[in-house]
PDB file of N, CA and C in Angstrom:
ATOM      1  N   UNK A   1       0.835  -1.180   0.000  1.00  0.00           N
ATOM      2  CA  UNK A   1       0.000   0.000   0.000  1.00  0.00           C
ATOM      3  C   UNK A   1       0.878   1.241   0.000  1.00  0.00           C
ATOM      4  N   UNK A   2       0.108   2.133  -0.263  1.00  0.00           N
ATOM      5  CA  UNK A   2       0.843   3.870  -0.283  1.00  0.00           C
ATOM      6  C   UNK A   2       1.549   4.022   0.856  1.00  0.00           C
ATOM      7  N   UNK A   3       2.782   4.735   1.025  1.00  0.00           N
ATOM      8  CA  UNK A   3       3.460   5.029   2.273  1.00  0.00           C
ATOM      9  C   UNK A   3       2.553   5.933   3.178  1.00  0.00           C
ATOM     10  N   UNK A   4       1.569   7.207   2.017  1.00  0.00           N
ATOM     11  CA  UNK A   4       1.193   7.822   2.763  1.00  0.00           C
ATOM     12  C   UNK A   4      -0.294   7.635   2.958  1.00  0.00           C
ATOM     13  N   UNK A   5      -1.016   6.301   3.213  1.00  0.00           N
ATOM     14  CA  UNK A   5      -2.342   5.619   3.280  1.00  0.00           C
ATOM     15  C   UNK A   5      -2.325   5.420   5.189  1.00  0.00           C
ATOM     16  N   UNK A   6      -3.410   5.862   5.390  1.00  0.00           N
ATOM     17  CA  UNK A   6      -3.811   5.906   6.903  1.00  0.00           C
ATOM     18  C   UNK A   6      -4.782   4.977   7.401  1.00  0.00           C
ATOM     19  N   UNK A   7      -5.088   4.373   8.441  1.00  0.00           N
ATOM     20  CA  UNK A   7      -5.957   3.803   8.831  1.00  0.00           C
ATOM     21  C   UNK A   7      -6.576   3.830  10.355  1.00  0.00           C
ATOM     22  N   UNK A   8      -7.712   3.884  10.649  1.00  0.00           N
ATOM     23  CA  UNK A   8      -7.540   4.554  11.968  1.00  0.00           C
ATOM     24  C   UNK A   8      -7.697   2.815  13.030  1.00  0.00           C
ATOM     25  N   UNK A   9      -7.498   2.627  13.766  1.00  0.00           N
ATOM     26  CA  UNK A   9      -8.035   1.396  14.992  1.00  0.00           C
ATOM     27  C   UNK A   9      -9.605   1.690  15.311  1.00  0.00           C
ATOM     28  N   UNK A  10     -10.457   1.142  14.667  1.00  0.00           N
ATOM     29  CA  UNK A  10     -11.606   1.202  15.757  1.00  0.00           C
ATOM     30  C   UNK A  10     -11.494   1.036  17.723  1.00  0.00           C
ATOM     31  N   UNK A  11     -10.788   0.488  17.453  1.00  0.00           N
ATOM     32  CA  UNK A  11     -10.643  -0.093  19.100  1.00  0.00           C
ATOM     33  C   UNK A  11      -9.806   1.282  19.737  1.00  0.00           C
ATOM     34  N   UNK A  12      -8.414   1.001  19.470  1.00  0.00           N
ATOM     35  CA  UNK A  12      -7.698   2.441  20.107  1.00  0.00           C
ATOM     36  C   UNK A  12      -7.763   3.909  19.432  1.00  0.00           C
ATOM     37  N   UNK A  13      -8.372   4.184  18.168  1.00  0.00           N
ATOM     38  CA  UNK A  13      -8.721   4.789  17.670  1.00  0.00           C
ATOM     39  C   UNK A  13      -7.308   5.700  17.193  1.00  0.00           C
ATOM     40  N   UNK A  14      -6.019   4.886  17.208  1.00  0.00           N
ATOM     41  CA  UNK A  14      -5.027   5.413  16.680  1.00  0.00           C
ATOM     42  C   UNK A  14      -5.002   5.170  15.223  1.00  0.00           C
ATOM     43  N   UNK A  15      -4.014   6.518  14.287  1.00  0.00           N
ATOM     44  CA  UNK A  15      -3.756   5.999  13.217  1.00  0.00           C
ATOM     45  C   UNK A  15      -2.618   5.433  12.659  1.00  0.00           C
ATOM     46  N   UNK A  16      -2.332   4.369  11.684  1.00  0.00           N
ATOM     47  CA  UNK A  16      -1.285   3.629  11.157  1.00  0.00           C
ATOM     48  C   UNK A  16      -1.580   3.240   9.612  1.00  0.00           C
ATOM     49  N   UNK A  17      -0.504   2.819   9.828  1.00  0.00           N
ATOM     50  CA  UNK A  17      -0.507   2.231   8.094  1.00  0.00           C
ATOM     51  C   UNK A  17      -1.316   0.794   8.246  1.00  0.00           C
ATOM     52  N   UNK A  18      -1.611   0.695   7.533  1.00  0.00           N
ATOM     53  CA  UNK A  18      -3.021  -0.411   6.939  1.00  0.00           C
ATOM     54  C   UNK A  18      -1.908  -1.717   7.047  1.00  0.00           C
ATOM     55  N   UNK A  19      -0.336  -1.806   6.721  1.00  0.00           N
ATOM     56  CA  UNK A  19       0.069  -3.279   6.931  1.00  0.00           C
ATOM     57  C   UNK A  19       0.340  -3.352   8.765  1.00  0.00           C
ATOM     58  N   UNK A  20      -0.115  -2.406   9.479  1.00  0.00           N
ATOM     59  CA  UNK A  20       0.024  -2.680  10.723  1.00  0.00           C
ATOM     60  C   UNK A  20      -1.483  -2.758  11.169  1.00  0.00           C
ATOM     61  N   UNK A  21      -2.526  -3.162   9.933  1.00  0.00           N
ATOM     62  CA  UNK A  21      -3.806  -3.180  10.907  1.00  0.00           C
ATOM     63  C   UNK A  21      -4.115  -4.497   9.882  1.00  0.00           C
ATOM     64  N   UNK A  22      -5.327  -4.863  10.646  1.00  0.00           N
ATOM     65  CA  UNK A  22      -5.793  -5.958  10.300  1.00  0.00           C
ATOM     66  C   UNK A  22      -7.560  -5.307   9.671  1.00  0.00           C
ATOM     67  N   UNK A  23      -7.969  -5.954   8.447  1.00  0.00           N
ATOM     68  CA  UNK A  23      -8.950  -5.437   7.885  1.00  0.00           C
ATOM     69  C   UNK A  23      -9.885  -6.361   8.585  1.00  0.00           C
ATOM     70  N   UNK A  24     -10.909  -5.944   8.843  1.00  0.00           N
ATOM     71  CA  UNK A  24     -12.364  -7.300   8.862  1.00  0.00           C
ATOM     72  C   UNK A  24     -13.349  -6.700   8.126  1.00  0.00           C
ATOM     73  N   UNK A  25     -14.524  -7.447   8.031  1.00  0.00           N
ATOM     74  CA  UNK A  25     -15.061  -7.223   7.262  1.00  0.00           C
ATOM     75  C   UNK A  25     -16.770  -8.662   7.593  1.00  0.00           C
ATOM     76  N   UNK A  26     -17.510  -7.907   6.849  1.00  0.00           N
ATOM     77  CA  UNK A  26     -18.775  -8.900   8.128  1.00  0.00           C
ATOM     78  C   UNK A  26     -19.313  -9.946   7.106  1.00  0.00           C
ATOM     79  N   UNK A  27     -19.334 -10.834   8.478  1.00  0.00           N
ATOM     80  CA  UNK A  27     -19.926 -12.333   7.185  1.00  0.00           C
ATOM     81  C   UNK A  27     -21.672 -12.686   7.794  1.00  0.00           C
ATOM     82  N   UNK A  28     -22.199 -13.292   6.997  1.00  0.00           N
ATOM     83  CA  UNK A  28     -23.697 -13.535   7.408  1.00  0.00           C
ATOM     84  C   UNK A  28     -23.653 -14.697   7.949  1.00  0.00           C
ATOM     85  N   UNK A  29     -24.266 -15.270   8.685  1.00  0.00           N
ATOM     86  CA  UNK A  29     -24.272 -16.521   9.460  1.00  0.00           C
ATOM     87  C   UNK A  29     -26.171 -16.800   9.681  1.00  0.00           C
ATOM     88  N   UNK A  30     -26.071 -18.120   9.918  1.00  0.00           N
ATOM     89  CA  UNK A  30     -27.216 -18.430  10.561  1.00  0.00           C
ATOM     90  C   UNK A  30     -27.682 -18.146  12.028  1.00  0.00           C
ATOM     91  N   UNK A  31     -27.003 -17.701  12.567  1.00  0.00           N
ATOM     92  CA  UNK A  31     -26.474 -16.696  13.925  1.00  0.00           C
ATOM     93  C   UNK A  31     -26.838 -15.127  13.900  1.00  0.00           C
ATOM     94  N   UNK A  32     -26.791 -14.614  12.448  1.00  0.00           N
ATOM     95  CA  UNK A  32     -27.043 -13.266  12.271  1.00  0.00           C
ATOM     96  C   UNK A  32     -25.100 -13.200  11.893  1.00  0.00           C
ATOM     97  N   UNK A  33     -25.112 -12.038  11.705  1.00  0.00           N
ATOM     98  CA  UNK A  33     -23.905 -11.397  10.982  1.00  0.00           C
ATOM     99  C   UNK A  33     -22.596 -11.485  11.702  1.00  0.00           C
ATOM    100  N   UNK A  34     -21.432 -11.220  11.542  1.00  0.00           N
ATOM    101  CA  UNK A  34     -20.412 -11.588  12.492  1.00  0.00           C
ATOM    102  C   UNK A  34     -19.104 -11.192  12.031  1.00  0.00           C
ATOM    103  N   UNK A  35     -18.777 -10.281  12.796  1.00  0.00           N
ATOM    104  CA  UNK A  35     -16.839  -9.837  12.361  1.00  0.00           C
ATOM    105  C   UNK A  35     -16.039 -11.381  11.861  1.00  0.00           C
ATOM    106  N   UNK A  36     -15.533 -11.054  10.851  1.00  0.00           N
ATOM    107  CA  UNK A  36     -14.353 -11.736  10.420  1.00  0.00           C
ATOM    108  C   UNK A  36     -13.026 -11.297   9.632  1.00  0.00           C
ATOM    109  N   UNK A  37     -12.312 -11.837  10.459  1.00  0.00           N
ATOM    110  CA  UNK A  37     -10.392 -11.363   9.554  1.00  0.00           C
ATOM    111  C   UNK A  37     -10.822 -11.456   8.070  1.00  0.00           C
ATOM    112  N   UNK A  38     -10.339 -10.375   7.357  1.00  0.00           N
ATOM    113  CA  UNK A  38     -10.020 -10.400   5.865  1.00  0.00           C
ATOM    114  C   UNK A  38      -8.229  -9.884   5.623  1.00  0.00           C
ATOM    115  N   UNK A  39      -7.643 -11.261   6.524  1.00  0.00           N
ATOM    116  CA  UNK A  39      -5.758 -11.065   5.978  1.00  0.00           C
ATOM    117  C   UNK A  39      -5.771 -10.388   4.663  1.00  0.00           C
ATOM    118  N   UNK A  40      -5.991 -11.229   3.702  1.00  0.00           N
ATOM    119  CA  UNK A  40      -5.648 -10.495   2.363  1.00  0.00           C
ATOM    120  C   UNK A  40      -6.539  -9.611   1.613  1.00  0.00           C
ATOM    121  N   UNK A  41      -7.202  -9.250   2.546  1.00  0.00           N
ATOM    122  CA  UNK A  41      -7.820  -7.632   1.895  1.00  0.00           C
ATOM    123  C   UNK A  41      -8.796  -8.034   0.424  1.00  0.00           C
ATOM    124  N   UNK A  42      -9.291  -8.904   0.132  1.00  0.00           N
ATOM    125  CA  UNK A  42     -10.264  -9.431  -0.974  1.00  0.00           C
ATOM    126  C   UNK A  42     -11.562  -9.423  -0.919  1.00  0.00           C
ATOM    127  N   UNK A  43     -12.135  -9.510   0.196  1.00  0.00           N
ATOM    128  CA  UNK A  43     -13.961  -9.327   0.524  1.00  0.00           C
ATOM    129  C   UNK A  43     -13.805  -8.201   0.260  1.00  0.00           C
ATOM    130  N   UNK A  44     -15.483  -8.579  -0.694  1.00  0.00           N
ATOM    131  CA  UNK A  44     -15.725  -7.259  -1.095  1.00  0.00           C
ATOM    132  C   UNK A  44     -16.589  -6.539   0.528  1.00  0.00           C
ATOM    133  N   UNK A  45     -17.431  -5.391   0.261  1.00  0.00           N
ATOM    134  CA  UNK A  45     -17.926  -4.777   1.248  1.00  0.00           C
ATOM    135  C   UNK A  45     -17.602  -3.785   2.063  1.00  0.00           C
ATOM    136  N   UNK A  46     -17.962  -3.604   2.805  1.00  0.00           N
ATOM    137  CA  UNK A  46     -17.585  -2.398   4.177  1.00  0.00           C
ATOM    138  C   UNK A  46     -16.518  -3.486   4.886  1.00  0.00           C
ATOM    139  N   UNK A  47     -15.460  -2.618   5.617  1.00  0.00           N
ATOM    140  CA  UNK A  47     -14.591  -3.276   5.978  1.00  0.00           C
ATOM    141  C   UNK A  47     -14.595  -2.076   7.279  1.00  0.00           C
ATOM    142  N   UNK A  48     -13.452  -2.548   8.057  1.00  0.00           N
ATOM    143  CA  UNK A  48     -13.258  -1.888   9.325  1.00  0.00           C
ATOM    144  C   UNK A  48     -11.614  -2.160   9.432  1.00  0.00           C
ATOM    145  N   UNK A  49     -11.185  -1.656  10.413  1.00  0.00           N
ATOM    146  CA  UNK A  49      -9.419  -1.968  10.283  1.00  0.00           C
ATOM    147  C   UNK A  49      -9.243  -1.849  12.232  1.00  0.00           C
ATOM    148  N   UNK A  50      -8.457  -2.857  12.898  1.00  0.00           N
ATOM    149  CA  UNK A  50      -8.003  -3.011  14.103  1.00  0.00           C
ATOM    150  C   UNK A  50      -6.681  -3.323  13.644  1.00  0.00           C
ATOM    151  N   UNK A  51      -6.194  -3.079  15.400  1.00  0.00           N
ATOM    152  CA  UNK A  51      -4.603  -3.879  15.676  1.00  0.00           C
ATOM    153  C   UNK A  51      -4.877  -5.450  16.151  1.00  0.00           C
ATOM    154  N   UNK A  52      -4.213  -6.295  15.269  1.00  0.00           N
ATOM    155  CA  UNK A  52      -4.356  -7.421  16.158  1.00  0.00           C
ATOM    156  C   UNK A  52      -3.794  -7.832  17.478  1.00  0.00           C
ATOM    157  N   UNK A  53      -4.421  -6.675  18.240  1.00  0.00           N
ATOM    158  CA  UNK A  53      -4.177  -7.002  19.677  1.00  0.00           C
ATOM    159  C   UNK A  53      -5.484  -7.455  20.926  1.00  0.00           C
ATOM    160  N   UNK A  54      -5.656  -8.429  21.684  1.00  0.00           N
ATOM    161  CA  UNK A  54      -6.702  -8.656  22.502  1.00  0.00           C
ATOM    162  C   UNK A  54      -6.690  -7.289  22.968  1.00  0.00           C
ATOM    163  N   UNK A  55      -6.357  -6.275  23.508  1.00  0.00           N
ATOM    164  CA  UNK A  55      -6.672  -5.105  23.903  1.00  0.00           C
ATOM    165  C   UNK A  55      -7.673  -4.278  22.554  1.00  0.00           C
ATOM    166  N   UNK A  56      -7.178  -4.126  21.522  1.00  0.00           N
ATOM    167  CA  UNK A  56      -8.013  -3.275  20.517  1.00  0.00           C
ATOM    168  C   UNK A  56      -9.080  -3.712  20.318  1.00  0.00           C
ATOM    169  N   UNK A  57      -9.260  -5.008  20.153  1.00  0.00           N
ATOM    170  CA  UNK A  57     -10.017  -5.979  20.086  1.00  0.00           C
ATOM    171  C   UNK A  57     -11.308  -6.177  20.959  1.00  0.00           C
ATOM    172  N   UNK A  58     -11.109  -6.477  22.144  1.00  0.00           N
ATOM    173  CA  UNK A  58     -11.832  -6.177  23.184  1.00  0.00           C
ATOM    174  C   UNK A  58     -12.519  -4.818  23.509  1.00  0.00           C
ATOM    175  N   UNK A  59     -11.243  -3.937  23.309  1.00  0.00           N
ATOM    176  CA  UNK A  59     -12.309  -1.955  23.268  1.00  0.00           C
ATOM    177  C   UNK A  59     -13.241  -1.345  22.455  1.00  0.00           C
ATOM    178  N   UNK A  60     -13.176  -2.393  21.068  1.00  0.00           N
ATOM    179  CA  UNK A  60     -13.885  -1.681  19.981  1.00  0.00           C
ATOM    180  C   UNK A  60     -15.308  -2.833  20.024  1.00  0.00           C
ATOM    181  N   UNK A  61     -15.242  -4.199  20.858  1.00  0.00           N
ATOM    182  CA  UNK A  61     -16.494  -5.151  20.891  1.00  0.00           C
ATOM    183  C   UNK A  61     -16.962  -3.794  22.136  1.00  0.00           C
ATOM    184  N   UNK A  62     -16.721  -3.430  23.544  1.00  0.00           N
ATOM    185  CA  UNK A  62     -16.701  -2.772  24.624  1.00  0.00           C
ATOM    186  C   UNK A  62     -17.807  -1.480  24.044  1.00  0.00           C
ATOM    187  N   UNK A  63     -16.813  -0.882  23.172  1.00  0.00           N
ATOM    188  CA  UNK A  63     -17.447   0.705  22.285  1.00  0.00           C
ATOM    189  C   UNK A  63     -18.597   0.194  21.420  1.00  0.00           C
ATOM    190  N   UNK A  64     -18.937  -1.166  20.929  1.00  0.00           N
ATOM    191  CA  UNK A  64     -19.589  -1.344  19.640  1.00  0.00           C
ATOM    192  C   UNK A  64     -19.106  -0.469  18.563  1.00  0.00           C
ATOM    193  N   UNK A  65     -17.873  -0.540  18.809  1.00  0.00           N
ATOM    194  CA  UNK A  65     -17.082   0.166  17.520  1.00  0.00           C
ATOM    195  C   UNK A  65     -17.508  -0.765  16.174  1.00  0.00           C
ATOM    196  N   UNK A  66     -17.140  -1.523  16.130  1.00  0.00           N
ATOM    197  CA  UNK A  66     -17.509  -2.814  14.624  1.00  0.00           C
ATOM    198  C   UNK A  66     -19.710  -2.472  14.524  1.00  0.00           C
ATOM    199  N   UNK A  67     -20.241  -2.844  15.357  1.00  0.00           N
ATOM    200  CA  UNK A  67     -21.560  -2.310  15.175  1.00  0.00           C
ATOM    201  C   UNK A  67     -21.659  -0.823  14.257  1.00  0.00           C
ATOM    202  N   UNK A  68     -20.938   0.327  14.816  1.00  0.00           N
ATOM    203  CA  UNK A  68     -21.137   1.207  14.202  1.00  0.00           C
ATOM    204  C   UNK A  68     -20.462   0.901  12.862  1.00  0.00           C
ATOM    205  N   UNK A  69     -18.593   0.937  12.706  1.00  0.00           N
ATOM    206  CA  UNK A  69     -18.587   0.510  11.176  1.00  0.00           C
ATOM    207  C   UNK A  69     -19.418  -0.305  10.175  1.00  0.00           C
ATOM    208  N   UNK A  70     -20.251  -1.343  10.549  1.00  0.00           N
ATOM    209  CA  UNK A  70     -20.929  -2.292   9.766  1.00  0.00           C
ATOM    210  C   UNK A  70     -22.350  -1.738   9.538  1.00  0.00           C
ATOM    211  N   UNK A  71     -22.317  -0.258  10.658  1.00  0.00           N
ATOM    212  CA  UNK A  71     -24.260   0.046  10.717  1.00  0.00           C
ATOM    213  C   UNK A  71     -24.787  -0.763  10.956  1.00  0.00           C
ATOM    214  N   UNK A  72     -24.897  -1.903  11.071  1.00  0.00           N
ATOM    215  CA  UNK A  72     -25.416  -3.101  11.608  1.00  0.00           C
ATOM    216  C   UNK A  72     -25.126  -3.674  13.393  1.00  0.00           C
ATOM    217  N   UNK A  73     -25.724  -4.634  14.041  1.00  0.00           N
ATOM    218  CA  UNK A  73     -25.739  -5.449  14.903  1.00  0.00           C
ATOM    219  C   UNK A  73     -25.082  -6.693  14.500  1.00  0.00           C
ATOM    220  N   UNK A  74     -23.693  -6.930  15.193  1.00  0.00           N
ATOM    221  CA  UNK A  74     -22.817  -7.655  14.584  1.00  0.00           C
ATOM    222  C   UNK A  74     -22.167  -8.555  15.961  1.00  0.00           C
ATOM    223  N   UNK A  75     -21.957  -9.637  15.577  1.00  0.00           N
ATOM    224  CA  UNK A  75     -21.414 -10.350  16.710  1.00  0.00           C
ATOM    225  C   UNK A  75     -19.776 -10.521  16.432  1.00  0.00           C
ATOM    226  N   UNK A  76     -18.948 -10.223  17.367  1.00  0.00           N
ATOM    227  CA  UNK A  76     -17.099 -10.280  17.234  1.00  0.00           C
ATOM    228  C   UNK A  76     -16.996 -10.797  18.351  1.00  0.00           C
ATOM    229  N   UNK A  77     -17.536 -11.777  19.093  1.00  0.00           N
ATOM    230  CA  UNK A  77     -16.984 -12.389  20.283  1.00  0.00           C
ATOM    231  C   UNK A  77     -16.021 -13.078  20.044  1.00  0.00           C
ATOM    232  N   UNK A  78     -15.554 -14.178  18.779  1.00  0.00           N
ATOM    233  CA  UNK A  78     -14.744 -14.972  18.580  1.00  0.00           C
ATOM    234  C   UNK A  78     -13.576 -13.969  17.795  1.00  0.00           C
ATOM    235  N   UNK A  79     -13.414 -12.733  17.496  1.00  0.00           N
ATOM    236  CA  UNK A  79     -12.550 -12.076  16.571  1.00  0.00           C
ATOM    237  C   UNK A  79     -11.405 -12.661  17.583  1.00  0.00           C
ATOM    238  N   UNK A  80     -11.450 -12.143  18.245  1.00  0.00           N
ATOM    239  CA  UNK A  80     -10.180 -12.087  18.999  1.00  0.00           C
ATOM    240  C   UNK A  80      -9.124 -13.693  18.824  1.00  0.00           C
ATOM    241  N   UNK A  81      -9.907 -14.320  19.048  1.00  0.00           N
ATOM    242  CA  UNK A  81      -9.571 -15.754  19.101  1.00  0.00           C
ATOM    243  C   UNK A  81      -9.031 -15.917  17.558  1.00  0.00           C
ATOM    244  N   UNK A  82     -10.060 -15.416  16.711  1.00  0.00           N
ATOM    245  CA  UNK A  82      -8.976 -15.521  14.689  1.00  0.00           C
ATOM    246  C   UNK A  82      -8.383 -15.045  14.563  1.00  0.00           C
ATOM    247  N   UNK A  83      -7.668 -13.491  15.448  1.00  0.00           N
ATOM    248  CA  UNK A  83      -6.632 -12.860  15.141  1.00  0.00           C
ATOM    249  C   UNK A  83      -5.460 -13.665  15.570  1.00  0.00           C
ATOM    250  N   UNK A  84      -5.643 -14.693  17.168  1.00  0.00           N
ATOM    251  CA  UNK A  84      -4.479 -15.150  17.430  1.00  0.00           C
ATOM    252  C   UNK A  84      -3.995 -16.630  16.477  1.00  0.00           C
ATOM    253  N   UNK A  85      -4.972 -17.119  16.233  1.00  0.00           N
ATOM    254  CA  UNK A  85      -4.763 -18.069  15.363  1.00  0.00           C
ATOM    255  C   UNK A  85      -4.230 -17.908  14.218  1.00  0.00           C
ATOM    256  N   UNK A  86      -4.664 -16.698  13.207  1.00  0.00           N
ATOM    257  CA  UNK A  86      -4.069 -16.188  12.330  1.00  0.00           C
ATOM    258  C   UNK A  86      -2.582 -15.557  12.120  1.00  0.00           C
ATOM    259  N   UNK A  87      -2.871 -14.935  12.549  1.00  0.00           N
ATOM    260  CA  UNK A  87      -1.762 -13.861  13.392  1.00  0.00           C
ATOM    261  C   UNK A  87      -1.196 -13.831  14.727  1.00  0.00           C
ATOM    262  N   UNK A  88       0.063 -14.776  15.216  1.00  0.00           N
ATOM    263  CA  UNK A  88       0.291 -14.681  16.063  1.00  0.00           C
ATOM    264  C   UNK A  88       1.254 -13.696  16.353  1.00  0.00           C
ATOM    265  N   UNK A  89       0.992 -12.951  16.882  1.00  0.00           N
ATOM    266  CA  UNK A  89       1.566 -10.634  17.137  1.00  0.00           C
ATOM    267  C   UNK A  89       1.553 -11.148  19.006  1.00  0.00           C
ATOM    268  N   UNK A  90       2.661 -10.432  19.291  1.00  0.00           N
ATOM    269  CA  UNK A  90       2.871  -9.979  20.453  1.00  0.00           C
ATOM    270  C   UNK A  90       1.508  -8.976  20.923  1.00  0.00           C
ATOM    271  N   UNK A  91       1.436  -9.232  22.244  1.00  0.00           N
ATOM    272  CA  UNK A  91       0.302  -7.955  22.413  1.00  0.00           C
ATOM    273  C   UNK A  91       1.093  -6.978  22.911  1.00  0.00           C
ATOM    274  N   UNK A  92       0.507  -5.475  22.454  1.00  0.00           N
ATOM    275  CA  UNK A  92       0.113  -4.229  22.164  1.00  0.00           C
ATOM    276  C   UNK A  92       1.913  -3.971  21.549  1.00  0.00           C
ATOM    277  N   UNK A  93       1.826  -4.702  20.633  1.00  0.00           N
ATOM    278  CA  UNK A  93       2.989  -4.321  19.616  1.00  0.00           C
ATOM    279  C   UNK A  93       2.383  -3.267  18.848  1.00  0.00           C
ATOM    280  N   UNK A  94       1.582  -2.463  18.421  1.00  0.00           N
ATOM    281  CA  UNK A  94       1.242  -1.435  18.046  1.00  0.00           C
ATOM    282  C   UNK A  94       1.706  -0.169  18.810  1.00  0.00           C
ATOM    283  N   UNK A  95       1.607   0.226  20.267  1.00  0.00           N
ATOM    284  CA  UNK A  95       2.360   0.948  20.607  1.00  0.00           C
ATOM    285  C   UNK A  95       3.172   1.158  20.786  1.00  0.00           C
ATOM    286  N   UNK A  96       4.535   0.375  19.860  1.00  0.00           N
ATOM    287  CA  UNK A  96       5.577   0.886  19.782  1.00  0.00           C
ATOM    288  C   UNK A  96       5.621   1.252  18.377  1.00  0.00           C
ATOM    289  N   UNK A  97       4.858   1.162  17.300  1.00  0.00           N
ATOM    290  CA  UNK A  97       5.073   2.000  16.018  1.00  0.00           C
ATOM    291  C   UNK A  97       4.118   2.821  15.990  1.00  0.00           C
ATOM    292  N   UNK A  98       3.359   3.499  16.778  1.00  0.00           N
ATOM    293  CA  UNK A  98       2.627   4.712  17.476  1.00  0.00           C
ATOM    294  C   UNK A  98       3.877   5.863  17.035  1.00  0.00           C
ATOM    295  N   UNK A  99       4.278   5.595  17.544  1.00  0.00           N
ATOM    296  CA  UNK A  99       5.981   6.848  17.685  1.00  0.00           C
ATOM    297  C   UNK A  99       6.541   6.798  16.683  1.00  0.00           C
ATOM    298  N   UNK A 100       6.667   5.429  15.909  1.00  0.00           N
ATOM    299  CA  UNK A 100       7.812   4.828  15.205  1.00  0.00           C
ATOM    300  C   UNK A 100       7.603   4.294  13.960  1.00  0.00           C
ATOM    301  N   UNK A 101       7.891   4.262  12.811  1.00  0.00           N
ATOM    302  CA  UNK A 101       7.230   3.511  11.506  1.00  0.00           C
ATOM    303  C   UNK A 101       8.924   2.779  11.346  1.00  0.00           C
ATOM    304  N   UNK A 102       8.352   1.475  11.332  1.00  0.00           N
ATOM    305  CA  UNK A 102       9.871   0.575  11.742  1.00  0.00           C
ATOM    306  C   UNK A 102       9.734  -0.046  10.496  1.00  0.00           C
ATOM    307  N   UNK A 103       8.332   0.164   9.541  1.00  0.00           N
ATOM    308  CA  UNK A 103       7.954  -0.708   7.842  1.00  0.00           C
ATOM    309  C   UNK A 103       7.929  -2.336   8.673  1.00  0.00           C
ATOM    310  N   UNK A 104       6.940  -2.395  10.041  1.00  0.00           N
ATOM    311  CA  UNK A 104       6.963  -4.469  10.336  1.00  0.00           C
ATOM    312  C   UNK A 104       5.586  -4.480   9.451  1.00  0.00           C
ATOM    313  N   UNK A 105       5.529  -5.326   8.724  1.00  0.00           N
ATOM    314  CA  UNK A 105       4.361  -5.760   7.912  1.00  0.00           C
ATOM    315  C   UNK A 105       3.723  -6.355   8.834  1.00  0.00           C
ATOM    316  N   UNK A 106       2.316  -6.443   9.312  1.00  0.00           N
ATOM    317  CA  UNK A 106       1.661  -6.930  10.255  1.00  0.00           C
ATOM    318  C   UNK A 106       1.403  -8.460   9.996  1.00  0.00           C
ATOM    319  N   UNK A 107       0.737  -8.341   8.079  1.00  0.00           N
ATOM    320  CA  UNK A 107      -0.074  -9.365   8.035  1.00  0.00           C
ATOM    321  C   UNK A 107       0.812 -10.807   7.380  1.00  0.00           C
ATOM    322  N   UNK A 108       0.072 -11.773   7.285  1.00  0.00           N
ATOM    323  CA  UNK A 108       1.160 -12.808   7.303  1.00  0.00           C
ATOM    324  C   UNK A 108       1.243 -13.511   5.308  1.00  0.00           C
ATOM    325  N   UNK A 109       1.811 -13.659   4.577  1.00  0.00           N
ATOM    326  CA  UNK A 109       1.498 -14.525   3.439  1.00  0.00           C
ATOM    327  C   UNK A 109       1.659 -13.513   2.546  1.00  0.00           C
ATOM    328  N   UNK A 110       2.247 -12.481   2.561  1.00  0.00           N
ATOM    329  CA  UNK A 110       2.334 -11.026   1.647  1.00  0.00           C
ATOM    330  C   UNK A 110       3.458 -10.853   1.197  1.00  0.00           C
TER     331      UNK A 110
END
């Protein structure tokens, strides 16, 4: 992506570059609707962007941050759990490129 492309955290509501966030994006279920990781950025739709950290994660289910991006009533109880499976990231490795653009690519297979 562009060096100079921004993305904000729903959860901490900081901004970064998009390879330090993780996109989701909402899937339909027989459950009703539901946050899911989009690693490689290909679903189409409304998307949303976090840190894959259980902290961002947890503040933006807390805020109904993902509810508001989706305009919808959305279930992300399990996000947290696909980010670590997916993405296994140190937690709150985001606040150290807060300060710092070090170019760590977040996402994995890129």
């Amino acid at each position: 992506m562009s060096t100079t492309s921004r993305r904000t955290c729903v959860g901490c509501r900081a901004t970064a570059s998009p390879d330090q966030l993780v996109r989701v994006t909402m899937e339909d279920t027989e459950h009703g609707p539901r946050v899911v990781a989009d690693l490689h950025r290909r679903r189409g739709g409304r998307g949303a962007w976090v840190h894959a950290t259980r902290e961002c994660v947890t503040t933006a289910v807390r805020k109904k941050a993902f509810n508001r991006a989706f305009r919808t009533a959305v279930s992300a109880h399990d996000l947290a759990e696909q980010l670590r499976v997916l993405l296994p990231v140190q937690e709150d490795d985001h606040k150290e490129s807060e300060s710092e653009d070090h170019g760590k690519p977040m996402s994995a297979g890129r």
